[in-house]
C-alpha atoms as a PDB file:
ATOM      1  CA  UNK A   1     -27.043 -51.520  31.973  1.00  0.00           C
ATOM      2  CA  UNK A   2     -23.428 -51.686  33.663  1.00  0.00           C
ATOM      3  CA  UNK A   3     -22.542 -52.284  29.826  1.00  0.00           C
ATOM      4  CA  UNK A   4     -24.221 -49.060  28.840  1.00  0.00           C
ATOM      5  CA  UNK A   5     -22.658 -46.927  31.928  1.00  0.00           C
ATOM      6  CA  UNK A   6     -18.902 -48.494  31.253  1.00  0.00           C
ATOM      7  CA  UNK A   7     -19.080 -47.486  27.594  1.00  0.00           C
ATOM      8  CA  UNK A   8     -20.907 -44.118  28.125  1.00  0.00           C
ATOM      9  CA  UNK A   9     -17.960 -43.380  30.544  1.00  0.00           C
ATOM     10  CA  UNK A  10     -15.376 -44.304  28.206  1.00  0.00           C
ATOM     11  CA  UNK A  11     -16.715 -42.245  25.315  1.00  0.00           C
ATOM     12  CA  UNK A  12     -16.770 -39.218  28.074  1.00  0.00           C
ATOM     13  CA  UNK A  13     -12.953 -40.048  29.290  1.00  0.00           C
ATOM     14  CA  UNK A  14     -12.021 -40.024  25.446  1.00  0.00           C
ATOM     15  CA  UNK A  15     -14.087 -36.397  24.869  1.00  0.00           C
ATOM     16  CA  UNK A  16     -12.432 -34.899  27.546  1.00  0.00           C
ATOM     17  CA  UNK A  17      -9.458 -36.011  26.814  1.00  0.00           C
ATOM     18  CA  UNK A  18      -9.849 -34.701  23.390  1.00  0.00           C
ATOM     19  CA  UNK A  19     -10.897 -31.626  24.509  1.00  0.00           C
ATOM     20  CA  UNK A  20      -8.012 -31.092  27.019  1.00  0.00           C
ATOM     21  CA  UNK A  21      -5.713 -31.810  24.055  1.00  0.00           C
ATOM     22  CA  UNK A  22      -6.769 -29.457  21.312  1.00  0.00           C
ATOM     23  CA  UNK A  23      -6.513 -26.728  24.621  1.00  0.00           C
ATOM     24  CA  UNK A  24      -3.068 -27.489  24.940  1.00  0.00           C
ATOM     25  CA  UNK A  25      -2.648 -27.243  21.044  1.00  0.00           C
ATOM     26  CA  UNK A  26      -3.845 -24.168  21.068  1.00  0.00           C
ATOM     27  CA  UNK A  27      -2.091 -22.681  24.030  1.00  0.00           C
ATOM     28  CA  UNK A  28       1.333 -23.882  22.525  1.00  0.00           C
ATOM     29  CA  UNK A  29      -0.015 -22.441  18.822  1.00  0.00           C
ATOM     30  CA  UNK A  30      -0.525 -19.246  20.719  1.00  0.00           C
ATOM     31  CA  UNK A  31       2.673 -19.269  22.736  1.00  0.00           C
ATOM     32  CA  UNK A  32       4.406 -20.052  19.279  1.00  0.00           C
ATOM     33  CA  UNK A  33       2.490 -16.604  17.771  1.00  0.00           C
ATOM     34  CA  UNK A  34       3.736 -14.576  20.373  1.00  0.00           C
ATOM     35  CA  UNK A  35       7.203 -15.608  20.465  1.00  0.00           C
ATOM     36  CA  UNK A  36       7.793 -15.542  16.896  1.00  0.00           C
ATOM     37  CA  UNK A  37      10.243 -12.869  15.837  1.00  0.00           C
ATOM     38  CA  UNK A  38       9.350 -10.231  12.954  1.00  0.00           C
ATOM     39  CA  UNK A  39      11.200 -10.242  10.037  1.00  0.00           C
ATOM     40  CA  UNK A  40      11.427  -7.885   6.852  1.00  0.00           C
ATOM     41  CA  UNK A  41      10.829  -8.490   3.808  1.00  0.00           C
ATOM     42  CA  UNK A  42      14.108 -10.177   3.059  1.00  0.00           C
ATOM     43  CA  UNK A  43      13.605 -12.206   5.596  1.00  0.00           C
ATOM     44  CA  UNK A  44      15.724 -10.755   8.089  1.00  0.00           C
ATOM     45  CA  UNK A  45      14.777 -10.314  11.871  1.00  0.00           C
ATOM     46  CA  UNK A  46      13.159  -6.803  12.092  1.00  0.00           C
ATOM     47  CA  UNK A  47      14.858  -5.208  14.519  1.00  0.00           C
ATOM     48  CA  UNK A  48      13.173  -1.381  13.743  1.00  0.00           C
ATOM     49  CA  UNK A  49      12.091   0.510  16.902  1.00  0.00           C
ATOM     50  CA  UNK A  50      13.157   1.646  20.109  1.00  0.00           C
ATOM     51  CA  UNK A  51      15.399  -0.582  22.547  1.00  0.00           C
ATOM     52  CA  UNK A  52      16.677   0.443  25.644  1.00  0.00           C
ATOM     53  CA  UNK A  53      18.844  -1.496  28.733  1.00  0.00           C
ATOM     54  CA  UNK A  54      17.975  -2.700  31.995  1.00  0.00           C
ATOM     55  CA  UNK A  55      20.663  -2.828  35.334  1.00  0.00           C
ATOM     56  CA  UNK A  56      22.780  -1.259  36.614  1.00  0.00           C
ATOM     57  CA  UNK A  57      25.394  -1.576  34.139  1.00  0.00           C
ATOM     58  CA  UNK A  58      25.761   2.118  33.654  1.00  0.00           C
ATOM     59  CA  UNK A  59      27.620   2.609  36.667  1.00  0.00           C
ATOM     60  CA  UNK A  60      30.041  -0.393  36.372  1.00  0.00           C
ATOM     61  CA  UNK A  61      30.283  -3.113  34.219  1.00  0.00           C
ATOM     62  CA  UNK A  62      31.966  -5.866  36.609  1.00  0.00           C
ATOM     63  CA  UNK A  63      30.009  -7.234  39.560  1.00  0.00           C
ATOM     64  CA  UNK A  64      29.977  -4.563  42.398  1.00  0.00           C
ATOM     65  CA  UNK A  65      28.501  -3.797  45.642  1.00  0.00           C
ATOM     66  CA  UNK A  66      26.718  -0.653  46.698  1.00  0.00           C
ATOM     67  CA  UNK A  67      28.785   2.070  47.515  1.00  0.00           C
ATOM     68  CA  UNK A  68      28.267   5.493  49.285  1.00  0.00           C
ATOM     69  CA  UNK A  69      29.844   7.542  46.007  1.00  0.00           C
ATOM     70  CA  UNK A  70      30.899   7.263  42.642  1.00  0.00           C
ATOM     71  CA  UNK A  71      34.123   8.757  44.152  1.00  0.00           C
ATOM     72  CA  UNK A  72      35.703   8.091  47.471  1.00  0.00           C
ATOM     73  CA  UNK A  73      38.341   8.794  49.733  1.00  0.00           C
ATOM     74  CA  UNK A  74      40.283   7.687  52.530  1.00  0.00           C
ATOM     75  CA  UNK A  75      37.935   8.034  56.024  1.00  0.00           C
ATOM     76  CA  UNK A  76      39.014   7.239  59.965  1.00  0.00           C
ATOM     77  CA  UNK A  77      37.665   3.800  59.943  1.00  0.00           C
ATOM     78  CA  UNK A  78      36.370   3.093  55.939  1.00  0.00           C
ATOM     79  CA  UNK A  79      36.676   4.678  52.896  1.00  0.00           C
ATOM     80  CA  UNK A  80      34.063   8.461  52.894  1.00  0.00           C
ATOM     81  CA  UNK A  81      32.641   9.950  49.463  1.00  0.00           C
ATOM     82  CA  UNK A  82      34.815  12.541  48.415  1.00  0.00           C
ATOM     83  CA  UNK A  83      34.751  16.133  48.554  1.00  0.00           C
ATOM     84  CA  UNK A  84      33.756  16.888  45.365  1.00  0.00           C
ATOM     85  CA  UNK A  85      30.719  14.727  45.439  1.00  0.00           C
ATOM     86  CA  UNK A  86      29.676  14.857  48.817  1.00  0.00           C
ATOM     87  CA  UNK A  87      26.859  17.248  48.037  1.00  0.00           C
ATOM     88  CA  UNK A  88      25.146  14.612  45.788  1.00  0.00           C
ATOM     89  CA  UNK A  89      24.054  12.483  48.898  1.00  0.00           C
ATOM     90  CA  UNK A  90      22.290   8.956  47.961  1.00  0.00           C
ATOM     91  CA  UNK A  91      21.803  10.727  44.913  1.00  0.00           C
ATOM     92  CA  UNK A  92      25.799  10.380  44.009  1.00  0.00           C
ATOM     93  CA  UNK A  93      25.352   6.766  44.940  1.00  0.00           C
ATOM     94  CA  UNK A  94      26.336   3.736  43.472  1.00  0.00           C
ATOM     95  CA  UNK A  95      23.567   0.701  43.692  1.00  0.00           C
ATOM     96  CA  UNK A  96      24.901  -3.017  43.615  1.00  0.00           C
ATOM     97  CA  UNK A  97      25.062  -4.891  40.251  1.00  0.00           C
ATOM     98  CA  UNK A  98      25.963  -8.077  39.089  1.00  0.00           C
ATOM     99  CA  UNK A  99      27.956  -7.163  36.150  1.00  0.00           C
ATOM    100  CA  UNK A 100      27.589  -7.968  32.421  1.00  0.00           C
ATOM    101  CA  UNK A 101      31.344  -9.658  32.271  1.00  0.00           C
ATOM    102  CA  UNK A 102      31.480 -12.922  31.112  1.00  0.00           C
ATOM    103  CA  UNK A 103      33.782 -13.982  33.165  1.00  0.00           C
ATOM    104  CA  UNK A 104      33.077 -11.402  35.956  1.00  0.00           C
ATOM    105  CA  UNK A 105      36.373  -9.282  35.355  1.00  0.00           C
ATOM    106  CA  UNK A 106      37.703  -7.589  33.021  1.00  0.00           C
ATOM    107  CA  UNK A 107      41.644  -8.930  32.223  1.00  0.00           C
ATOM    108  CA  UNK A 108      43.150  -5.615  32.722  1.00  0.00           C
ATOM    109  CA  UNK A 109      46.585  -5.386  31.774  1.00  0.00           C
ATOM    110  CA  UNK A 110      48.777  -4.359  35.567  1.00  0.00           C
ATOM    111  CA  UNK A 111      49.324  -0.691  34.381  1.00  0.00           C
ATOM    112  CA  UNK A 112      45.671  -0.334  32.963  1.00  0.00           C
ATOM    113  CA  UNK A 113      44.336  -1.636  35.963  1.00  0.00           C
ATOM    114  CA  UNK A 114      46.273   0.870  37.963  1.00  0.00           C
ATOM    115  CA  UNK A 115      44.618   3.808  35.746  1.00  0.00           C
ATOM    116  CA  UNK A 116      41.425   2.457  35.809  1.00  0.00           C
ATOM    117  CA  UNK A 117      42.116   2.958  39.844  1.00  0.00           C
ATOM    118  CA  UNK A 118      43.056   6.197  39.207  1.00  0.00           C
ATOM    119  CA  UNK A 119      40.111   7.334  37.045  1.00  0.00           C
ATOM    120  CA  UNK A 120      37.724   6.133  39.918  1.00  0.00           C
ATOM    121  CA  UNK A 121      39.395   8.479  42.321  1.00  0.00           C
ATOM    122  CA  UNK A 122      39.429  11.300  39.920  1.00  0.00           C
ATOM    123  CA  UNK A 123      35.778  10.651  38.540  1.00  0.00           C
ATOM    124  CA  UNK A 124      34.237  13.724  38.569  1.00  0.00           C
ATOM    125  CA  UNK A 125      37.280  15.196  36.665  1.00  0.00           C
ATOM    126  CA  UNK A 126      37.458  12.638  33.828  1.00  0.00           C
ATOM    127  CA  UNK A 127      34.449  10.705  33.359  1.00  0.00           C
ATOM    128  CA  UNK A 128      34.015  11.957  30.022  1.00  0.00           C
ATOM    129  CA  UNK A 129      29.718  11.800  30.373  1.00  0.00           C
ATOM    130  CA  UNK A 130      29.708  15.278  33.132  1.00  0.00           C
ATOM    131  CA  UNK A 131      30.796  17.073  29.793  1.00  0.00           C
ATOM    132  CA  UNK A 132      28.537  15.583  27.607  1.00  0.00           C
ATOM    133  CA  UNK A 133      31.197  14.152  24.970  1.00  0.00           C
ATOM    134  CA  UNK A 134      30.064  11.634  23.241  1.00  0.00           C
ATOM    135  CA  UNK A 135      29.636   7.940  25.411  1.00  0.00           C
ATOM    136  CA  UNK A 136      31.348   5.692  22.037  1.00  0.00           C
ATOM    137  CA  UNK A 137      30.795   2.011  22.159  1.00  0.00           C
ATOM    138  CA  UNK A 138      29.352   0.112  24.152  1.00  0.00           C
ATOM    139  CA  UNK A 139      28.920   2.498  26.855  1.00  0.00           C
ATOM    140  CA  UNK A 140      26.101   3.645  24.423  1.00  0.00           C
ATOM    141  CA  UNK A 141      24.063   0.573  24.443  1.00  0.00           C
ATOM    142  CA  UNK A 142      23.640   0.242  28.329  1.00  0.00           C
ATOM    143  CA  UNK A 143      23.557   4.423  29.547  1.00  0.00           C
ATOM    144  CA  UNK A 144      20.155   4.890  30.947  1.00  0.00           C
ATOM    145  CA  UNK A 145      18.674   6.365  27.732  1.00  0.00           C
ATOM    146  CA  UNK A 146      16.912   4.628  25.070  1.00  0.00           C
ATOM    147  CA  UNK A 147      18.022   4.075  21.355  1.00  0.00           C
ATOM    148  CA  UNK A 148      16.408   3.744  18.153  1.00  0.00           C
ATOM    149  CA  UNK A 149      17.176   1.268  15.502  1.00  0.00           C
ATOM    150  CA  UNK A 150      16.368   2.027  11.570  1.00  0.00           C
ATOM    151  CA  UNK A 151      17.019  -0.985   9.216  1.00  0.00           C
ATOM    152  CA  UNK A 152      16.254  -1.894   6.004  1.00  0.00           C
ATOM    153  CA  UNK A 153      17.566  -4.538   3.364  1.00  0.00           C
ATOM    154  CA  UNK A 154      20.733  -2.056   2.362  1.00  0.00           C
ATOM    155  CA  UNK A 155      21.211   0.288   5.771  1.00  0.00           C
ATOM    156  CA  UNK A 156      21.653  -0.078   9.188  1.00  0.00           C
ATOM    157  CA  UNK A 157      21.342   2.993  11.356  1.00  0.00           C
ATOM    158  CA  UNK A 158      21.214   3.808  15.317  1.00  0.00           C
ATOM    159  CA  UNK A 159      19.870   7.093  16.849  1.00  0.00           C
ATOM    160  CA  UNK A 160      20.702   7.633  20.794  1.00  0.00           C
ATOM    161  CA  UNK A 161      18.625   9.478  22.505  1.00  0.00           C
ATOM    162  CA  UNK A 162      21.943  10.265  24.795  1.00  0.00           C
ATOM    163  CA  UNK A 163      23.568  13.677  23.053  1.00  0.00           C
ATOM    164  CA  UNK A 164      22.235  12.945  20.344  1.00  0.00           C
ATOM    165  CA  UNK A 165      24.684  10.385  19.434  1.00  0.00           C
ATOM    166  CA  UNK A 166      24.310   8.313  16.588  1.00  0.00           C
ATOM    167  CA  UNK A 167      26.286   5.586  13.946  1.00  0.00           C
ATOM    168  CA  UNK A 168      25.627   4.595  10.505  1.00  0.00           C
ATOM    169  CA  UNK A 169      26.888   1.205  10.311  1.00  0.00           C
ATOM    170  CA  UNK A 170      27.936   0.552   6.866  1.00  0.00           C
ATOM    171  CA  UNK A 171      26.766  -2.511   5.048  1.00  0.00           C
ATOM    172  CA  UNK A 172      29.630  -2.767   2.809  1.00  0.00           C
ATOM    173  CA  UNK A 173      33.145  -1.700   4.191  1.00  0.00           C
ATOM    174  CA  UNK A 174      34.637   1.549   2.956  1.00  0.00           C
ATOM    175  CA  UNK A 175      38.055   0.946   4.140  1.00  0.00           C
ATOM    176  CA  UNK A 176      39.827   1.854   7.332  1.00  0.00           C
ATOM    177  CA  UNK A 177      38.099   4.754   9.060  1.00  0.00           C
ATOM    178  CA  UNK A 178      39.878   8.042   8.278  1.00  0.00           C
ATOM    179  CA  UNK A 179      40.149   9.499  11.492  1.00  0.00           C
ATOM    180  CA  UNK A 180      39.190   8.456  15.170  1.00  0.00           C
ATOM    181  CA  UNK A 181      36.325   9.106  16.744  1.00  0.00           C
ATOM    182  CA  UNK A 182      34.279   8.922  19.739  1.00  0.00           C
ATOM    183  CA  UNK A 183      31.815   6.704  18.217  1.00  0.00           C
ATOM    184  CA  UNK A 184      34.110   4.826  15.911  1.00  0.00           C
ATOM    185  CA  UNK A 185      33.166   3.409  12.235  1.00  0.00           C
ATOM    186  CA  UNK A 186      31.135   0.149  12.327  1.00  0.00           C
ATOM    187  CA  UNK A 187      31.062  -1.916   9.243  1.00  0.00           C
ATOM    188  CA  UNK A 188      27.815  -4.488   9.683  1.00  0.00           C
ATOM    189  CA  UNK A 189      26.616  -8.327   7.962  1.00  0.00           C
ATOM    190  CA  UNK A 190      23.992 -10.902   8.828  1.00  0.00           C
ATOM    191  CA  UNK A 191      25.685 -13.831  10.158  1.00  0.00           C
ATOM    192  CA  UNK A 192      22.246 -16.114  10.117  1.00  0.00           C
ATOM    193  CA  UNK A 193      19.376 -14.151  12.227  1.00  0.00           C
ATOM    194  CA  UNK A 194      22.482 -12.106  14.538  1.00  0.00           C
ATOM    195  CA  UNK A 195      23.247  -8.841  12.929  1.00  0.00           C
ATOM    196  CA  UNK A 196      27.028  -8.200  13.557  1.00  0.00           C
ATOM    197  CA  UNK A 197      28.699  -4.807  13.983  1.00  0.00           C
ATOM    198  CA  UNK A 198      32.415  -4.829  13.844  1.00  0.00           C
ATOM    199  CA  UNK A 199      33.885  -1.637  15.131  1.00  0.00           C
ATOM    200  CA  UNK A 200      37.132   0.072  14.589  1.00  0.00           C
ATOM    201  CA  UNK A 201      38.654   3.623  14.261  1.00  0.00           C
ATOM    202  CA  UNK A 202      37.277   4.671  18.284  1.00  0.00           C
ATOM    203  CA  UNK A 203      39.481   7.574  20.349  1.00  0.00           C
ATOM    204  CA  UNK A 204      40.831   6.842  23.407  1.00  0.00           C
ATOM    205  CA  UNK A 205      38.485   9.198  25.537  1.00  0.00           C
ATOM    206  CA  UNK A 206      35.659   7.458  26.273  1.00  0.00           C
ATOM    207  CA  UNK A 207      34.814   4.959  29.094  1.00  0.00           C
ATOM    208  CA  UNK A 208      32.780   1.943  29.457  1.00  0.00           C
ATOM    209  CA  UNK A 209      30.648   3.125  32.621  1.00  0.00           C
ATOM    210  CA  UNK A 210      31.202   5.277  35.645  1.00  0.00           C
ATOM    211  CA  UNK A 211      33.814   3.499  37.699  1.00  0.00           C
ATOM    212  CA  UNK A 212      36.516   4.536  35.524  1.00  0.00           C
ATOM    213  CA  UNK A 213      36.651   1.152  33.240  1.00  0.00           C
ATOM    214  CA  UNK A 214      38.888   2.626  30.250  1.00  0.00           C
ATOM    215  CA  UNK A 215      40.450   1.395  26.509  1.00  0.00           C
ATOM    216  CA  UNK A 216      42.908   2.935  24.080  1.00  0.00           C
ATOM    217  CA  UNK A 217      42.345   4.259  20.574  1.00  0.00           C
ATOM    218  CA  UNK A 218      43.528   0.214  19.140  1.00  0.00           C
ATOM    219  CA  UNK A 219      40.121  -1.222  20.808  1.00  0.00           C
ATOM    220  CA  UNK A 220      38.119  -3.069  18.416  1.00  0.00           C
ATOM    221  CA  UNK A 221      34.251  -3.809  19.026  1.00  0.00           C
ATOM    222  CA  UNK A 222      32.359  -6.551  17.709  1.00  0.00           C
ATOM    223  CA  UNK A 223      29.006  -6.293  18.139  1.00  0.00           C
ATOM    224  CA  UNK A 224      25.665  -9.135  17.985  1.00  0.00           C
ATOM    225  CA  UNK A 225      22.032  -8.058  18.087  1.00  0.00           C
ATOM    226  CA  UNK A 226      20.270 -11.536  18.338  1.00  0.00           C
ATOM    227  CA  UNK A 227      16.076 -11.152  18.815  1.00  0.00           C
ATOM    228  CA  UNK A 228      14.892 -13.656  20.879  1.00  0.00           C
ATOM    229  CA  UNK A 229      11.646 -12.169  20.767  1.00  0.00           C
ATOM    230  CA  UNK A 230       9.381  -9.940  19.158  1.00  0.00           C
ATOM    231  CA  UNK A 231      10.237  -7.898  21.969  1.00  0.00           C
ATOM    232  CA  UNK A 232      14.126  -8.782  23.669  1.00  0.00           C
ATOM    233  CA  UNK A 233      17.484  -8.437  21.438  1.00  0.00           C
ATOM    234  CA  UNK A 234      20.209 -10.462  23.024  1.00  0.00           C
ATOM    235  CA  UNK A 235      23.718  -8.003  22.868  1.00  0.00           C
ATOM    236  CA  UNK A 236      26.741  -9.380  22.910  1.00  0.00           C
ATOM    237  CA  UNK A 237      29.890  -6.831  22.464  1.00  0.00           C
ATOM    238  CA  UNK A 238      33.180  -8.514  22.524  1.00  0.00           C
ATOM    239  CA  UNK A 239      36.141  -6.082  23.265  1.00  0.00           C
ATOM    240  CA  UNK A 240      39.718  -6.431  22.145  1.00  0.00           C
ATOM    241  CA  UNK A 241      42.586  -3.961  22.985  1.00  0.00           C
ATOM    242  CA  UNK A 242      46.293  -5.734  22.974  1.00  0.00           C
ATOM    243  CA  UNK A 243      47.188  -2.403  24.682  1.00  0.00           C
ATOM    244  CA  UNK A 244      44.758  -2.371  27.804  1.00  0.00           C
ATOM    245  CA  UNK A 245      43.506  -6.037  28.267  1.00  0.00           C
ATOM    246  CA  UNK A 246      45.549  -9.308  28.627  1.00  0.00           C
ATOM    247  CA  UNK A 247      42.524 -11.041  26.226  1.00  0.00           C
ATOM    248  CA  UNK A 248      39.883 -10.301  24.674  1.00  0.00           C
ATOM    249  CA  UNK A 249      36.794 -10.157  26.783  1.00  0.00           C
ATOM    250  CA  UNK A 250      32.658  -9.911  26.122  1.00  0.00           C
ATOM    251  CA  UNK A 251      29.604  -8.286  27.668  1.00  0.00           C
ATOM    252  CA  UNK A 252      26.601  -9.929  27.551  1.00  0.00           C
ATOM    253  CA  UNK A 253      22.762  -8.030  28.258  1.00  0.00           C
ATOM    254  CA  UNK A 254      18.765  -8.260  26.744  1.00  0.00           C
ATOM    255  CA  UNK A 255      18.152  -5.471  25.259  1.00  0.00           C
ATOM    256  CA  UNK A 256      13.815  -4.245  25.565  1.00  0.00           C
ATOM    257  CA  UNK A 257      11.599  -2.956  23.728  1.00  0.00           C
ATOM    258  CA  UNK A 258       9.587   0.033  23.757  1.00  0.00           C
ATOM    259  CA  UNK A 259       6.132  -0.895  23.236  1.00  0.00           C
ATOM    260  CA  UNK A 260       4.028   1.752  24.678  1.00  0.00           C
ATOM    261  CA  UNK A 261       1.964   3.531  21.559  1.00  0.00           C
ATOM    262  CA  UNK A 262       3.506   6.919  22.225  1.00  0.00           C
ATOM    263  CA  UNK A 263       7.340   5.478  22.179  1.00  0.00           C
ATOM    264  CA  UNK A 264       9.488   8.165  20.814  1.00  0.00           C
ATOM    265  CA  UNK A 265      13.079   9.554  21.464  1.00  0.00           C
ATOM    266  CA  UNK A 266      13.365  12.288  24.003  1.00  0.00           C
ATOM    267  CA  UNK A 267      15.746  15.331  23.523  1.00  0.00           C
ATOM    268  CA  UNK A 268      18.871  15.047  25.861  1.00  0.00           C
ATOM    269  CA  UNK A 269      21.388  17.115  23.684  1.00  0.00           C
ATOM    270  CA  UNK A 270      23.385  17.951  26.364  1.00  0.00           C
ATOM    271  CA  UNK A 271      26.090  20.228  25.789  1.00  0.00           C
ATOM    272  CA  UNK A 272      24.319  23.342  26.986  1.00  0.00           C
ATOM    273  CA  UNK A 273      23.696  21.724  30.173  1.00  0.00           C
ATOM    274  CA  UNK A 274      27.918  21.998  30.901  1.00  0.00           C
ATOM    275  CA  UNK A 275      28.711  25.024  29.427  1.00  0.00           C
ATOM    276  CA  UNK A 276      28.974  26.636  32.737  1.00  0.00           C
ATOM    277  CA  UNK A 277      30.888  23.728  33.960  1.00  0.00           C
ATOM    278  CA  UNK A 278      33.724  23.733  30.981  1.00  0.00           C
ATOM    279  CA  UNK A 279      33.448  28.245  30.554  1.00  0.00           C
ATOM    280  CA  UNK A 280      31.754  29.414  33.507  1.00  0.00           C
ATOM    281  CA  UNK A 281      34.871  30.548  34.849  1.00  0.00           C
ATOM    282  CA  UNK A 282      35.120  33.155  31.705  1.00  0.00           C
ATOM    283  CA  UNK A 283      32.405  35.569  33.372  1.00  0.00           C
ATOM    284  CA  UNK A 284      33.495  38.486  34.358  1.00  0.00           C
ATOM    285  CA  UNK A 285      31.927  37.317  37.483  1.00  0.00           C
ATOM    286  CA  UNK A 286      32.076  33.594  38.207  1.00  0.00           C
ATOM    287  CA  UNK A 287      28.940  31.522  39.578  1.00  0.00           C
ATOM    288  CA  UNK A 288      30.895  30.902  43.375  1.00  0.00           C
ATOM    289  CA  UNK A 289      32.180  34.408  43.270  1.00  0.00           C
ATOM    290  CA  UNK A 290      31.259  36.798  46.097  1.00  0.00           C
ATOM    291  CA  UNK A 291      30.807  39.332  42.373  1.00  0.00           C
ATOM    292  CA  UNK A 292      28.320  36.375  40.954  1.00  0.00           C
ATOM    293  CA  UNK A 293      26.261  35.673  44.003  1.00  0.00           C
END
């Protein structure tokens, strides 16, 4: 009998055991399913749909603390938002972030730095997003606005839903771009499963967030979408401008997915939102004026 018992619990040790182990098969099958990437039909990582950044990038790229303004001024005891902000309350505010620097900083050269200084204090005069000019690259990528990505085997092509910016990255290069531009001319390749997007040609108007971070019209932008699921795109943007920065330097961020059914790209074309900012003072009778009140 204790013969019987001793071998009927063995066989039950060994079922359960065998049980528990085709469980855990099929939870890591399933875990292997989901985090599978999509690919095309050339075997490329499909990275068609709409994206979109996380943080709090947009308002500076380097690590920061929270701040009362995007623009300050010298107060009695500690620095006071400026005049020309002072309206926008905790609206105008800047929330804490910790950066997407490698590194932390960004290797300023000493008189870039000292402009970069200067475009913080003059923010709401040159931070080229009030007048809705186009944001260029990166700044693009991490703006809180999402972006759409159309690929196929021969094109690569990026809609912004951000004044309705947008680049065709060329798959084969067609020589040095002919003019500069806000958004520049990318020329793109598969290096592996990362789809690189070197960048060239860019103006030297646009900035890389909100606290005044700046480049001149020699930056070059290399760019690496990497999926690392079917849902996250790891971007990596290295930056290189002899003329601005000591080295070159990278930002690193996931990128997300838009997976609700009804995912689309808004309208945000901007510029007649500013025209009274940039003309109004054309009217015969100004917006301020005691004429336009």
């Amino acid at each position: 009998m204790s013969n019987f018992i001793f071998e009927l619990a063995r066989t039950l040790r060994r079922t359960t055991f065998s049980i528990l182990a085709c469980m855990a098969m099929a939870a890591v099958s399933a875990d292997a399913q989901t985090t599978e990437i999509p690919r095309t039909q050339d075997g490329k990582p499909d990275l068609n749909g709409i994206w979109q950044a996380l943080g709090n990038a947009h308002w500076d790229i380097e690590p920061h603390a929270a701040r009362a303004a995007l623009q300050m001024q010298a107060g009695p005891v500690v620095p006071v938002p400026a005049k020309p902000v002072l309206a926008f309350g905790a609206v105008g505010s800047v929330p804490s972030g910790v950066g997407i620097v490698v590194g932390g900083e960004i290797p300023y050269l000493p008189e870039a730095r000292a402009k970069k200084i200067e475009n913080q204090e003059n923010w709401s005069e040159r931070d080229p997003e009030i007048k809705c000019y186009l944001p260029g690259v990166p700044r693009a990528t991490y703006m809180p606005f999402p972006f759409q990505i159309f690929q196929s085997s021969s094109h690569f092509f990026i809609a912004y839903e951000y004044a309705g910016a947008l680049r065709n990255i060329y798959m084969e290069d067609p020589g040095p771009a002919q003019v500069d531009s806000w958004m520049g001319q990318s020329v793109g390749h598969w290096e592996g499963d990362t789809f690189v997007a070197e960048g060239s040609g860019f103006n030297d108007q646009t900035w890389f967030d909100r606290a005044g971070n700046h480049h001149s019209a020699s930056m070059t932008v290399v760019e690496r979408y990497t999926m690392t699921s079917p849902h996250h795109i790891l971007y990596e943007a290295t930056i290189e401008d002899p003329e601005t920065f000591s080295r070159p330097w990278m930002i690193r961020m996931p990128l997300y997915r838009h997976v609700n059914e009804d995912a689309r790209l808004g309208q945000f074309k901007c510029v007649e939102f500013v025209e009274e900012l940039m003309y109004g003072q054309l009217r015969k009778n100004p917006i301020g004026s005691e004429e336009g009140r």
